[in-house]
PDBML (XML) file of the C-alpha atoms, coordinates in Angstrom:
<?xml version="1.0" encoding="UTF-8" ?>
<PDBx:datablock datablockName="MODEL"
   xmlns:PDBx="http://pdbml.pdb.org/schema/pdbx-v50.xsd"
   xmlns:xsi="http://www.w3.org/2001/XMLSchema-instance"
   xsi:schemaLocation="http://pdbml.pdb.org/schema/pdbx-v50.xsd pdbx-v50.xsd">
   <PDBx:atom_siteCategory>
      <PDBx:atom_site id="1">
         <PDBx:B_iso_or_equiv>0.00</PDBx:B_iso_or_equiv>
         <PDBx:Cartn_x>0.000</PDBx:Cartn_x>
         <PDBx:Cartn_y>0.000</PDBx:Cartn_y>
         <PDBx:Cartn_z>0.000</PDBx:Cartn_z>
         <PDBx:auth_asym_id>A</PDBx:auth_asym_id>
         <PDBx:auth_atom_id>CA</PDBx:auth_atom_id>
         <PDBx:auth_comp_id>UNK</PDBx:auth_comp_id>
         <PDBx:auth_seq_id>1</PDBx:auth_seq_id>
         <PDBx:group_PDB>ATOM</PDBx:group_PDB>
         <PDBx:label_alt_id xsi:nil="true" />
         <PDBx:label_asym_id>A</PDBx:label_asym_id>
         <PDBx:label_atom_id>CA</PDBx:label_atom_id>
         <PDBx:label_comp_id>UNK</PDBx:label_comp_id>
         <PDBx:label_entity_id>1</PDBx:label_entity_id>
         <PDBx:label_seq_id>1</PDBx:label_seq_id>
         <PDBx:occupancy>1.00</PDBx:occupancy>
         <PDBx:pdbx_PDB_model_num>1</PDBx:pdbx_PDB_model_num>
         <PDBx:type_symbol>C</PDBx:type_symbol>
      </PDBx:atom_site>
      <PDBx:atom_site id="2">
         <PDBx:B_iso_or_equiv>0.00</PDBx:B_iso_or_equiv>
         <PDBx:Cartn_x>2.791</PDBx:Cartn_x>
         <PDBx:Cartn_y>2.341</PDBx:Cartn_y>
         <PDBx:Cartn_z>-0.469</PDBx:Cartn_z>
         <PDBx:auth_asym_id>A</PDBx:auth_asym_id>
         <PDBx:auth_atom_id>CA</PDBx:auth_atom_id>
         <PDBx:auth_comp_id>UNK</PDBx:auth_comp_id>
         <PDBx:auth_seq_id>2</PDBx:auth_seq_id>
         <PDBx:group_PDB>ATOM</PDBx:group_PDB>
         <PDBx:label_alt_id xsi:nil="true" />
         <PDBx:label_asym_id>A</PDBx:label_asym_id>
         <PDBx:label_atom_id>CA</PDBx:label_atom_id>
         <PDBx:label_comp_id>UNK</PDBx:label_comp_id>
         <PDBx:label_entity_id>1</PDBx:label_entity_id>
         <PDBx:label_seq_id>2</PDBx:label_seq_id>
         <PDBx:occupancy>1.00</PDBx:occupancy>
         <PDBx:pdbx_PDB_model_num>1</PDBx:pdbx_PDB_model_num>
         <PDBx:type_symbol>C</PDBx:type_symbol>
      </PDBx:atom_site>
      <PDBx:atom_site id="3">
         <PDBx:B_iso_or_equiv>0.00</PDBx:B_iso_or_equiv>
         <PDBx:Cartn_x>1.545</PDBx:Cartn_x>
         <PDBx:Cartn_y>3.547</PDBx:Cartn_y>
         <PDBx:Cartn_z>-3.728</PDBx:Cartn_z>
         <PDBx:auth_asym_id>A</PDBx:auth_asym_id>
         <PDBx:auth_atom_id>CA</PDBx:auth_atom_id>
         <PDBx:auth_comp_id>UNK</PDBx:auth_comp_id>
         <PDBx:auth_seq_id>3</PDBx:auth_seq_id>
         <PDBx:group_PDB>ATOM</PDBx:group_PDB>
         <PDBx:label_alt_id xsi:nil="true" />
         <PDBx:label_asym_id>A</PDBx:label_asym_id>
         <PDBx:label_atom_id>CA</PDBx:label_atom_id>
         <PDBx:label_comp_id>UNK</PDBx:label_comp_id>
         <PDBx:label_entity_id>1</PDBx:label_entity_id>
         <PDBx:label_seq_id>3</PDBx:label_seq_id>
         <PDBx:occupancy>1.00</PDBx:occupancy>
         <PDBx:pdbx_PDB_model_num>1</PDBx:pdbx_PDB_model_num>
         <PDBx:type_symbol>C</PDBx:type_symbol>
      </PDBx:atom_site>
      <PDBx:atom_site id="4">
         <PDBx:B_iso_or_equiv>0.00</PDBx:B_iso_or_equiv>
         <PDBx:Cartn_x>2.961</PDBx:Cartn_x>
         <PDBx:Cartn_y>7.477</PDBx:Cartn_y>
         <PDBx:Cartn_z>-4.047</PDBx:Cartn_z>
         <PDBx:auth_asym_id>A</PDBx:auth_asym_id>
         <PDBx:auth_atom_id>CA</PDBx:auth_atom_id>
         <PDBx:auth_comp_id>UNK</PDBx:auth_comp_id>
         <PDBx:auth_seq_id>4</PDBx:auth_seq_id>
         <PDBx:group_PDB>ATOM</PDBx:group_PDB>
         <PDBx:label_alt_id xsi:nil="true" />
         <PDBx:label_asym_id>A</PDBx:label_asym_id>
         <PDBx:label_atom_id>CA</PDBx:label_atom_id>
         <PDBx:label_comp_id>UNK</PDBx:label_comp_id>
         <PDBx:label_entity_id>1</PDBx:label_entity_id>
         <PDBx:label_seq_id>4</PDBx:label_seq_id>
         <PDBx:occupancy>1.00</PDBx:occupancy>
         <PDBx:pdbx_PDB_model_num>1</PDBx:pdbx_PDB_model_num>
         <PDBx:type_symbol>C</PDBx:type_symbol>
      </PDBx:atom_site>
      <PDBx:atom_site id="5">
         <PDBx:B_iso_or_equiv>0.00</PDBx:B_iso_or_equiv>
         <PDBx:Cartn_x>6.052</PDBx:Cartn_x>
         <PDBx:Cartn_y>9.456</PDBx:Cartn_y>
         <PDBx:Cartn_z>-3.040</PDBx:Cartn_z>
         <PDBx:auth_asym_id>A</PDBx:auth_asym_id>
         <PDBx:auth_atom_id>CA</PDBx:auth_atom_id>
         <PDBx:auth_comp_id>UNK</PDBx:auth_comp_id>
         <PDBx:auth_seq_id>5</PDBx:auth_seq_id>
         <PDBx:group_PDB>ATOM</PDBx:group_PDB>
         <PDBx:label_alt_id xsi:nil="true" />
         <PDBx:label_asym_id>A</PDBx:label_asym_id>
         <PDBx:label_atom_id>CA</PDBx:label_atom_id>
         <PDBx:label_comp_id>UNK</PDBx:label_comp_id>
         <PDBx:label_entity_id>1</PDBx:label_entity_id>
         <PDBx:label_seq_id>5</PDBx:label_seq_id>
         <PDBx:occupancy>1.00</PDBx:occupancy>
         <PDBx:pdbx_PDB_model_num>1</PDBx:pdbx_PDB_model_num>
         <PDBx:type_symbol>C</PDBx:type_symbol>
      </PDBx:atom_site>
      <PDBx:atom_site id="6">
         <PDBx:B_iso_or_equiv>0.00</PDBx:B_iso_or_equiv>
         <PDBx:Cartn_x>4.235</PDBx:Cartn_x>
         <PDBx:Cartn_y>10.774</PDBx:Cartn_y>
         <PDBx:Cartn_z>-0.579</PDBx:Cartn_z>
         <PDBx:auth_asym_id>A</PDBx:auth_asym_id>
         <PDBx:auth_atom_id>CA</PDBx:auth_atom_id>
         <PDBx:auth_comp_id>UNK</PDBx:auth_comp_id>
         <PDBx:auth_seq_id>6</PDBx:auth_seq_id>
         <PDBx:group_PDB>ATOM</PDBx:group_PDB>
         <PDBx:label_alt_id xsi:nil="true" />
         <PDBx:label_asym_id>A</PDBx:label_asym_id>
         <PDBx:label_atom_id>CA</PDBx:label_atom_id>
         <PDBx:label_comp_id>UNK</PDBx:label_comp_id>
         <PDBx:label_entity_id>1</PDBx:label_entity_id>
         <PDBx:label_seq_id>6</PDBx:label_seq_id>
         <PDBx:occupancy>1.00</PDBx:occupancy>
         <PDBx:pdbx_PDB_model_num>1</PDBx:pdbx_PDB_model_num>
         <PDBx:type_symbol>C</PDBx:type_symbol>
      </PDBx:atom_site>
      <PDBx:atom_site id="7">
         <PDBx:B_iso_or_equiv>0.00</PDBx:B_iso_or_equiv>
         <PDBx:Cartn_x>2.848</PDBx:Cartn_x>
         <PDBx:Cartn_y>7.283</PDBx:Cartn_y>
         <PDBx:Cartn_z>0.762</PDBx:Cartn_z>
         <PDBx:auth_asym_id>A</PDBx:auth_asym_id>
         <PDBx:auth_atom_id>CA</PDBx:auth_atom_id>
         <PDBx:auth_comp_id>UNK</PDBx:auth_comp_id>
         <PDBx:auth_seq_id>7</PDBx:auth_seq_id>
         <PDBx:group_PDB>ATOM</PDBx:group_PDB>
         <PDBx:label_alt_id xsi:nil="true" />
         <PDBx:label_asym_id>A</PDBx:label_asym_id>
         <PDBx:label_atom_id>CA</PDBx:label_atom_id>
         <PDBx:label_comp_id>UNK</PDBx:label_comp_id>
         <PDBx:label_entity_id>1</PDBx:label_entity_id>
         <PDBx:label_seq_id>7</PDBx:label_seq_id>
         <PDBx:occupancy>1.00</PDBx:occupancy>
         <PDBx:pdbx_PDB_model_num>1</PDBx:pdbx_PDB_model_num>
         <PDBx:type_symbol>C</PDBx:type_symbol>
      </PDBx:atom_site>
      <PDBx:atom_site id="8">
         <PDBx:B_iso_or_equiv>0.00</PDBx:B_iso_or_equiv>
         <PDBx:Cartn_x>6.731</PDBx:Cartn_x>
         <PDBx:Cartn_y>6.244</PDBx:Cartn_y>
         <PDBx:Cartn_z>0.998</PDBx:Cartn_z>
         <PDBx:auth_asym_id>A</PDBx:auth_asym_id>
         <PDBx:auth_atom_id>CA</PDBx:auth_atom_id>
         <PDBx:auth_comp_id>UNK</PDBx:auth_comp_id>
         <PDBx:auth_seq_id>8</PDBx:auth_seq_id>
         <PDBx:group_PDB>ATOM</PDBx:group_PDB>
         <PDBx:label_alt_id xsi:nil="true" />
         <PDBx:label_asym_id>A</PDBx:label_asym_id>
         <PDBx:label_atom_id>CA</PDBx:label_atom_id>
         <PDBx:label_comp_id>UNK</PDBx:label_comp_id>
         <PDBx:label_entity_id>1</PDBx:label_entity_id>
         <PDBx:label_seq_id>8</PDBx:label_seq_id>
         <PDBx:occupancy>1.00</PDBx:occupancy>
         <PDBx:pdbx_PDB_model_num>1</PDBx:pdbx_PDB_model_num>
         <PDBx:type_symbol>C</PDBx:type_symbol>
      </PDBx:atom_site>
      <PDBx:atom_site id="9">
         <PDBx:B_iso_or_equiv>0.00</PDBx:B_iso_or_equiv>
         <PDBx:Cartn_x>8.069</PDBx:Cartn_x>
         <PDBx:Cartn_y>9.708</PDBx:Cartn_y>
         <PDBx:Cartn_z>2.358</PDBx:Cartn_z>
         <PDBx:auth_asym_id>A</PDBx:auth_asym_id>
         <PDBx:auth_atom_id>CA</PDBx:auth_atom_id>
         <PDBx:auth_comp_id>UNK</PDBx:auth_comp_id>
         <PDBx:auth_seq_id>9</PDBx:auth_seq_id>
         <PDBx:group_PDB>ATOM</PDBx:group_PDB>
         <PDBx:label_alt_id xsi:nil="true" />
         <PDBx:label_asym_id>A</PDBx:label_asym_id>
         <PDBx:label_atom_id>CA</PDBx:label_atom_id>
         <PDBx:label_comp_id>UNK</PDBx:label_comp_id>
         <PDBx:label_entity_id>1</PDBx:label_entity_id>
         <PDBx:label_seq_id>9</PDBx:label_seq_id>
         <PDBx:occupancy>1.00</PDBx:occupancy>
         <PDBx:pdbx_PDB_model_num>1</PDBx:pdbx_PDB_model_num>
         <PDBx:type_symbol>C</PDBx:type_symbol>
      </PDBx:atom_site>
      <PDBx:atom_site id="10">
         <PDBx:B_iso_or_equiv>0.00</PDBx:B_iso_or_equiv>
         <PDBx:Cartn_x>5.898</PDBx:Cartn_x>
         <PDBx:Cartn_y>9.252</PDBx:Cartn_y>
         <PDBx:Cartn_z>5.270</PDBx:Cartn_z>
         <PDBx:auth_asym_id>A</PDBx:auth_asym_id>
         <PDBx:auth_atom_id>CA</PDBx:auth_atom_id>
         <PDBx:auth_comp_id>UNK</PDBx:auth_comp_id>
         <PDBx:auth_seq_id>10</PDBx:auth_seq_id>
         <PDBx:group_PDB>ATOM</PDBx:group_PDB>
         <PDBx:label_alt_id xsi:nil="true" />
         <PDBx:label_asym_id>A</PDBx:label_asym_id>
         <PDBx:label_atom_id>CA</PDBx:label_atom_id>
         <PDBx:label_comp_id>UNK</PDBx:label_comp_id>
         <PDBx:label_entity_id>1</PDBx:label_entity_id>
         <PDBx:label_seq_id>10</PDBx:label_seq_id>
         <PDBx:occupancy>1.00</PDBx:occupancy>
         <PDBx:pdbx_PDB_model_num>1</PDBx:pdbx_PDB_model_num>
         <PDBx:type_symbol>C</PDBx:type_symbol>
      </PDBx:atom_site>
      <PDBx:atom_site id="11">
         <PDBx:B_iso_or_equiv>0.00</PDBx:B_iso_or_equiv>
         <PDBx:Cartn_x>7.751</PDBx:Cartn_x>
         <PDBx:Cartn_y>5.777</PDBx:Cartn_y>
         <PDBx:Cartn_z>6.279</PDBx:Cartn_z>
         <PDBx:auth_asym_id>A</PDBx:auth_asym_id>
         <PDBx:auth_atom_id>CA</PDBx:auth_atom_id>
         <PDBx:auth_comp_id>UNK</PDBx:auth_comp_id>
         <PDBx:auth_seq_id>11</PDBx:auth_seq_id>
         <PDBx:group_PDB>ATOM</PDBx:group_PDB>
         <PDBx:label_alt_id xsi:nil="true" />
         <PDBx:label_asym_id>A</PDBx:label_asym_id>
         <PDBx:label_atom_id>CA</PDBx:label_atom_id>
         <PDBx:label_comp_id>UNK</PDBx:label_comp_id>
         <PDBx:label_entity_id>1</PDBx:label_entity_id>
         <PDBx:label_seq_id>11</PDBx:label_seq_id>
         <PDBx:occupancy>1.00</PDBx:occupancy>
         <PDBx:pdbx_PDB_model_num>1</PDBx:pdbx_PDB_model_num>
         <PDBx:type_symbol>C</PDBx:type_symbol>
      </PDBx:atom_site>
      <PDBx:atom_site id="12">
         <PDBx:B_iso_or_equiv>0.00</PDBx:B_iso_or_equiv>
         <PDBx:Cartn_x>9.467</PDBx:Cartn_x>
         <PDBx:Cartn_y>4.992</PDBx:Cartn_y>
         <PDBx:Cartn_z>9.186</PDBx:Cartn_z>
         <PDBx:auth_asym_id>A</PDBx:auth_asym_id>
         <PDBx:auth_atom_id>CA</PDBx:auth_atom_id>
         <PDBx:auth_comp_id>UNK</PDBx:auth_comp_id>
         <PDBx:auth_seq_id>12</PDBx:auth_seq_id>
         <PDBx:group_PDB>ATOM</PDBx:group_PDB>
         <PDBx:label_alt_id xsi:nil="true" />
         <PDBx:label_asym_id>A</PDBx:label_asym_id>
         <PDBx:label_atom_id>CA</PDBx:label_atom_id>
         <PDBx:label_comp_id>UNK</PDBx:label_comp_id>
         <PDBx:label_entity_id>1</PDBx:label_entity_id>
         <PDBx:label_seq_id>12</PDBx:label_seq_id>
         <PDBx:occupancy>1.00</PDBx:occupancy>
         <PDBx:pdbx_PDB_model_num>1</PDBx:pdbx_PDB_model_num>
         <PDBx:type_symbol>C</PDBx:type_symbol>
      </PDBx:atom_site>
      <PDBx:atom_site id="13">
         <PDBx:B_iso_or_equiv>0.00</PDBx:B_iso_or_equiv>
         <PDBx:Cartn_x>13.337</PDBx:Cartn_x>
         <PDBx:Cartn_y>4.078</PDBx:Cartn_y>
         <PDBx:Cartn_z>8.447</PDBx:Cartn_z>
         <PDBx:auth_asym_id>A</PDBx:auth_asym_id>
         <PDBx:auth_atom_id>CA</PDBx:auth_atom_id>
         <PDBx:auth_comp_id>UNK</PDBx:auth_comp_id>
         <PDBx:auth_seq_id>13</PDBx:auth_seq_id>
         <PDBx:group_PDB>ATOM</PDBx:group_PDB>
         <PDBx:label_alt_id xsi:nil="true" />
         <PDBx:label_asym_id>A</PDBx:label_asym_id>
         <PDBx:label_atom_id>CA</PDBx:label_atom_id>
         <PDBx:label_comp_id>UNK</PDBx:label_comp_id>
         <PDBx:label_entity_id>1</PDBx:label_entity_id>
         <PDBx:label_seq_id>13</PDBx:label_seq_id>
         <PDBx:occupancy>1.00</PDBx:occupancy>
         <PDBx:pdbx_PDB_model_num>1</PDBx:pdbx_PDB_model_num>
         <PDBx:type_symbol>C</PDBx:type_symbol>
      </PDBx:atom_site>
      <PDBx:atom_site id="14">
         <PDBx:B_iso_or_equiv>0.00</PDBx:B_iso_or_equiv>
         <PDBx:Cartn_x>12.944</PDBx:Cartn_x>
         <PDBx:Cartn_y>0.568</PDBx:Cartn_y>
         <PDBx:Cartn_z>10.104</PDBx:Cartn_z>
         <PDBx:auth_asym_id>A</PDBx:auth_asym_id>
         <PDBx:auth_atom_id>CA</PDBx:auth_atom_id>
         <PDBx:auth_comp_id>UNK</PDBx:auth_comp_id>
         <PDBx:auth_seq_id>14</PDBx:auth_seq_id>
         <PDBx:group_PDB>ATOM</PDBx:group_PDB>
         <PDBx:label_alt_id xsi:nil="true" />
         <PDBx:label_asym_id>A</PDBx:label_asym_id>
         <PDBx:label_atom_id>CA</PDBx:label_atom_id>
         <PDBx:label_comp_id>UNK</PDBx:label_comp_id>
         <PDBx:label_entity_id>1</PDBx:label_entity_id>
         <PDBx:label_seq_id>14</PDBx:label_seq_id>
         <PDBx:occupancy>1.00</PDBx:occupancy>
         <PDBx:pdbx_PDB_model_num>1</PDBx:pdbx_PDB_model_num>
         <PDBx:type_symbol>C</PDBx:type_symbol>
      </PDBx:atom_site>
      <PDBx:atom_site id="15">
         <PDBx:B_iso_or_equiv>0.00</PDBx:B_iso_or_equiv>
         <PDBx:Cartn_x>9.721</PDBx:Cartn_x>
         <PDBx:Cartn_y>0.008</PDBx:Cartn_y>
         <PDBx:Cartn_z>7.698</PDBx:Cartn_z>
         <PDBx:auth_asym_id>A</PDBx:auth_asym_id>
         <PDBx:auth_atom_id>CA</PDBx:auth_atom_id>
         <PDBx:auth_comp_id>UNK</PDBx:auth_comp_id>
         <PDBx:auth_seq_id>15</PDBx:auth_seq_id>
         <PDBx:group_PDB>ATOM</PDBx:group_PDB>
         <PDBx:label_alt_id xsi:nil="true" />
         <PDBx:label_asym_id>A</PDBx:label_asym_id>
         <PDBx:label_atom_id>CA</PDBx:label_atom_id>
         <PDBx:label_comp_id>UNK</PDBx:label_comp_id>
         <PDBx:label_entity_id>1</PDBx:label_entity_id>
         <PDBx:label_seq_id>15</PDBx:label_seq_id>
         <PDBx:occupancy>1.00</PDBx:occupancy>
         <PDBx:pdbx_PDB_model_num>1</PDBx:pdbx_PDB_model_num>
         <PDBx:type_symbol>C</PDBx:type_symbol>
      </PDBx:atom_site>
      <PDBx:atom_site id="16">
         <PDBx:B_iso_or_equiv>0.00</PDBx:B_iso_or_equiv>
         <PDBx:Cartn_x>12.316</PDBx:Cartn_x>
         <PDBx:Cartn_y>1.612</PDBx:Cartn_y>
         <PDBx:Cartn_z>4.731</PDBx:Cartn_z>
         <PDBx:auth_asym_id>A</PDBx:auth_asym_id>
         <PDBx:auth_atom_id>CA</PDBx:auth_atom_id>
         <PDBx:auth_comp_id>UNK</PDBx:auth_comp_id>
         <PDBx:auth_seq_id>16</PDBx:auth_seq_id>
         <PDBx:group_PDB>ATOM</PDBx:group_PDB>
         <PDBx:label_alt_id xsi:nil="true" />
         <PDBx:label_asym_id>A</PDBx:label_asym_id>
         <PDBx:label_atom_id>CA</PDBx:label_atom_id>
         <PDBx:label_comp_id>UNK</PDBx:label_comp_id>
         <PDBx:label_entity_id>1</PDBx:label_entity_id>
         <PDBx:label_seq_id>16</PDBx:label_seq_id>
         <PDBx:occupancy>1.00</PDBx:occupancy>
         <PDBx:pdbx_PDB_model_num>1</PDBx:pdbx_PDB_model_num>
         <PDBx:type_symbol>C</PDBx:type_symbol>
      </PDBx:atom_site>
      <PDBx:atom_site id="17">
         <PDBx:B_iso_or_equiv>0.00</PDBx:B_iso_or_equiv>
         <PDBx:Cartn_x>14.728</PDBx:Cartn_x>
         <PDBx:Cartn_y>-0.842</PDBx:Cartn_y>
         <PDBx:Cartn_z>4.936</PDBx:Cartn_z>
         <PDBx:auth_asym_id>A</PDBx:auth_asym_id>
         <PDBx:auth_atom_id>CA</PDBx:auth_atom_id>
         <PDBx:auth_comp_id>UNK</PDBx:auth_comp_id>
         <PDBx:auth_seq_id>17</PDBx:auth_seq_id>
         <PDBx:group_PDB>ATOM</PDBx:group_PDB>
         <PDBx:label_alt_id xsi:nil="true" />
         <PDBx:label_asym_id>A</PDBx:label_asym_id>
         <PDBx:label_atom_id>CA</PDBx:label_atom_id>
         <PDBx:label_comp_id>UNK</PDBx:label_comp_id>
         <PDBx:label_entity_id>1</PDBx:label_entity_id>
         <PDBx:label_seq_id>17</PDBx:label_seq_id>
         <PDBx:occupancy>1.00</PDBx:occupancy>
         <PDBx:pdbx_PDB_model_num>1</PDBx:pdbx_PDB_model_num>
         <PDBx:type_symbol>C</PDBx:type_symbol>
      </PDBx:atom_site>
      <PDBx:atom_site id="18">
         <PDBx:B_iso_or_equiv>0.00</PDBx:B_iso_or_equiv>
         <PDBx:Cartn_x>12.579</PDBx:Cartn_x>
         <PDBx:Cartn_y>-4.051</PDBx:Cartn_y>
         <PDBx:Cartn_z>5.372</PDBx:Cartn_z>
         <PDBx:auth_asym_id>A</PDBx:auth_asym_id>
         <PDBx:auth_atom_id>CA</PDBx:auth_atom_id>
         <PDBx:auth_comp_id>UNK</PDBx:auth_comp_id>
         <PDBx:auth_seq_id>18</PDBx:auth_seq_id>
         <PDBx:group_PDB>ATOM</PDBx:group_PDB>
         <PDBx:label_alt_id xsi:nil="true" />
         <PDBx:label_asym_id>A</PDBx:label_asym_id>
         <PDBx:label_atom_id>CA</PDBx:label_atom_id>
         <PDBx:label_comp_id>UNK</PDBx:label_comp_id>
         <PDBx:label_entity_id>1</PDBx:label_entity_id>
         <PDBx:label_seq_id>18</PDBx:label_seq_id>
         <PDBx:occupancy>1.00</PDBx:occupancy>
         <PDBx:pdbx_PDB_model_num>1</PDBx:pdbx_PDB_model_num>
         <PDBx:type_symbol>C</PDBx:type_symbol>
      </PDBx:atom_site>
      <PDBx:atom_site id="19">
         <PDBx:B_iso_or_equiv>0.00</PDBx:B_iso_or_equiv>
         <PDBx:Cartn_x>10.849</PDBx:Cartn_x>
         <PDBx:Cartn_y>-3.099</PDBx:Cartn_y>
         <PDBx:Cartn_z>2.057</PDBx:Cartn_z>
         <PDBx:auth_asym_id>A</PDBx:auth_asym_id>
         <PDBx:auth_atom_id>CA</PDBx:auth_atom_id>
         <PDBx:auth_comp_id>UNK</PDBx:auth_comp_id>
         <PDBx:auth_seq_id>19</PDBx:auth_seq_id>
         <PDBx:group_PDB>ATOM</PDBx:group_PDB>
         <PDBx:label_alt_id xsi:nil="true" />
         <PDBx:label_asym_id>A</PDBx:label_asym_id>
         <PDBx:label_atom_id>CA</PDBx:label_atom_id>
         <PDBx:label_comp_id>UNK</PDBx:label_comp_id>
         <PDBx:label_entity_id>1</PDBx:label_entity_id>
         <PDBx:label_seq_id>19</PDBx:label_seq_id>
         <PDBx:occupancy>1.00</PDBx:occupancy>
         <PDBx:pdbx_PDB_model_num>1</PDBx:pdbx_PDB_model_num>
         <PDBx:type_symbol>C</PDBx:type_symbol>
      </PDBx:atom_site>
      <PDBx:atom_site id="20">
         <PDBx:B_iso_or_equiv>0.00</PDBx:B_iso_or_equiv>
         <PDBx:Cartn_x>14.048</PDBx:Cartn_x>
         <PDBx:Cartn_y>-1.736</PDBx:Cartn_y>
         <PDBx:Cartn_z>0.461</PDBx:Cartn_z>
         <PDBx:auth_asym_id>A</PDBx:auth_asym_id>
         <PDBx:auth_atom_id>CA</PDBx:auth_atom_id>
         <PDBx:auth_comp_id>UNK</PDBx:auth_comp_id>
         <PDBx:auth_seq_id>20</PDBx:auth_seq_id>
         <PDBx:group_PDB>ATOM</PDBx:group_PDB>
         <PDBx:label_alt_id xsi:nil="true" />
         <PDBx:label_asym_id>A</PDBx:label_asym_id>
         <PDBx:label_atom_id>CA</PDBx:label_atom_id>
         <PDBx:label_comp_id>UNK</PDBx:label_comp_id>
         <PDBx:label_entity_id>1</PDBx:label_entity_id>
         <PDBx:label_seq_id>20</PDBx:label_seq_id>
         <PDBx:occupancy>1.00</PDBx:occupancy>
         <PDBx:pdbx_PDB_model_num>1</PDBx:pdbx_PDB_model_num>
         <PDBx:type_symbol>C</PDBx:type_symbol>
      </PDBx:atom_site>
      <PDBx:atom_site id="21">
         <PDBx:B_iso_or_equiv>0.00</PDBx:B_iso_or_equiv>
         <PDBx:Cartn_x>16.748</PDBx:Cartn_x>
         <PDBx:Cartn_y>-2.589</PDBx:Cartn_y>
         <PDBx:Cartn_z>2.072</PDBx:Cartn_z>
         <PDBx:auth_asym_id>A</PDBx:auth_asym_id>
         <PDBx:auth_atom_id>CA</PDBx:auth_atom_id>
         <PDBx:auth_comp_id>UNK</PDBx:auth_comp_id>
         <PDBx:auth_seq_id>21</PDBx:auth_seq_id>
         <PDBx:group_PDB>ATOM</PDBx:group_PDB>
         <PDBx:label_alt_id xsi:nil="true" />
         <PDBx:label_asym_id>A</PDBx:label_asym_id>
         <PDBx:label_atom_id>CA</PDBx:label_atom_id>
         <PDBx:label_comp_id>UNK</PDBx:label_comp_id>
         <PDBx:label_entity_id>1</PDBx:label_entity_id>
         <PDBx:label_seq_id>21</PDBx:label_seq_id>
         <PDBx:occupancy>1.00</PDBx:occupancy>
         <PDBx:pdbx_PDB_model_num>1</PDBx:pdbx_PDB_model_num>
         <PDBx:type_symbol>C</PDBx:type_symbol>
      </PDBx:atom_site>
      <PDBx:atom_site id="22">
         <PDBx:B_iso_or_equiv>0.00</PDBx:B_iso_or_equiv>
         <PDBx:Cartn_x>20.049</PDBx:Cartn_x>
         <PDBx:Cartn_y>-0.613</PDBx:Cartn_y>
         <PDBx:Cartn_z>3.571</PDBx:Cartn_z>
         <PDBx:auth_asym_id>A</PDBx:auth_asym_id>
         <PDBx:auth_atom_id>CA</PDBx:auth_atom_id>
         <PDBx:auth_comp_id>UNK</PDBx:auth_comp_id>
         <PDBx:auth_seq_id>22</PDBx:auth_seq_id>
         <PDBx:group_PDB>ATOM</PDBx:group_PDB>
         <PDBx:label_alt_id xsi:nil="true" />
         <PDBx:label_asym_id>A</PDBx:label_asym_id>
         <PDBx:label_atom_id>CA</PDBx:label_atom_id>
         <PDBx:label_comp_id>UNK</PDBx:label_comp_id>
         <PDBx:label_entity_id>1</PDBx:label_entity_id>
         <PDBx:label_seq_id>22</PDBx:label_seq_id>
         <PDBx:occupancy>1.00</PDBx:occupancy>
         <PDBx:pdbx_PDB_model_num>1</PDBx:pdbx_PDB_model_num>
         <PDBx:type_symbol>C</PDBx:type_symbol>
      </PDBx:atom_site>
      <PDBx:atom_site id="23">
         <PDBx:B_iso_or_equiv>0.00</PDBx:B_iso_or_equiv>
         <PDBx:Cartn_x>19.430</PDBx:Cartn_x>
         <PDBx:Cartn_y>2.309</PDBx:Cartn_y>
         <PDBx:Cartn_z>0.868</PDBx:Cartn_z>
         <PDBx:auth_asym_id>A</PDBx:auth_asym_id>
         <PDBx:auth_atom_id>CA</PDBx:auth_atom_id>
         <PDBx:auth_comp_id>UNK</PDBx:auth_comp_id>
         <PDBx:auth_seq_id>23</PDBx:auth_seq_id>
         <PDBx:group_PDB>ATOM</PDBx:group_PDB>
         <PDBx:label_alt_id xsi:nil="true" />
         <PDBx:label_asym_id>A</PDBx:label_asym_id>
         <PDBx:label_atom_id>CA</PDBx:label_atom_id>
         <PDBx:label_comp_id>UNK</PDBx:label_comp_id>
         <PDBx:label_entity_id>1</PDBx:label_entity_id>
         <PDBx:label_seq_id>23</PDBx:label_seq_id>
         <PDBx:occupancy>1.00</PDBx:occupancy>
         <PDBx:pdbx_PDB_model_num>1</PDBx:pdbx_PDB_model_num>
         <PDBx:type_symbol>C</PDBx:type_symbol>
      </PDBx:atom_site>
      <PDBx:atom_site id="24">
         <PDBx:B_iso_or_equiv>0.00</PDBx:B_iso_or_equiv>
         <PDBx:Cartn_x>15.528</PDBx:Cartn_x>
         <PDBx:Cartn_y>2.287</PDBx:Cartn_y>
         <PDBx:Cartn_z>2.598</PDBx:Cartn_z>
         <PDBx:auth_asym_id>A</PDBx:auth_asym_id>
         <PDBx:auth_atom_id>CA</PDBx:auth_atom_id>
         <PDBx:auth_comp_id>UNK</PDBx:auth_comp_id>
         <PDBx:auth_seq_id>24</PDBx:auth_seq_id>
         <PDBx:group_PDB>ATOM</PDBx:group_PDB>
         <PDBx:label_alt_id xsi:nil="true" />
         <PDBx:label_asym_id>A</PDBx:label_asym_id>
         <PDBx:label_atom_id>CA</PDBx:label_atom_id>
         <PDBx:label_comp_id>UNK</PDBx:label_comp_id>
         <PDBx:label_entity_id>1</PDBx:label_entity_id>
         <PDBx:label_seq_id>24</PDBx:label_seq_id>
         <PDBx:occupancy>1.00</PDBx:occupancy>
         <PDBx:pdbx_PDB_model_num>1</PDBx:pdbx_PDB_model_num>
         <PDBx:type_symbol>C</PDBx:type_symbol>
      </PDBx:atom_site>
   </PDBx:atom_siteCategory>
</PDBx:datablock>
């Protein structure tokens, strides 16, 4: 459900780098 910038700007680092790894 992380569908627009603003969706993935609003994530938490931990939450970053589970879905995108170190660069999260």
């Amino acid at each position: 459900q992380v569908m627009t910038l603003g969706d993935l700007a609003g994530l938490s680092p931990e939450r970053a780098k589970a879905l995108l790894g170190s660069r999260g």
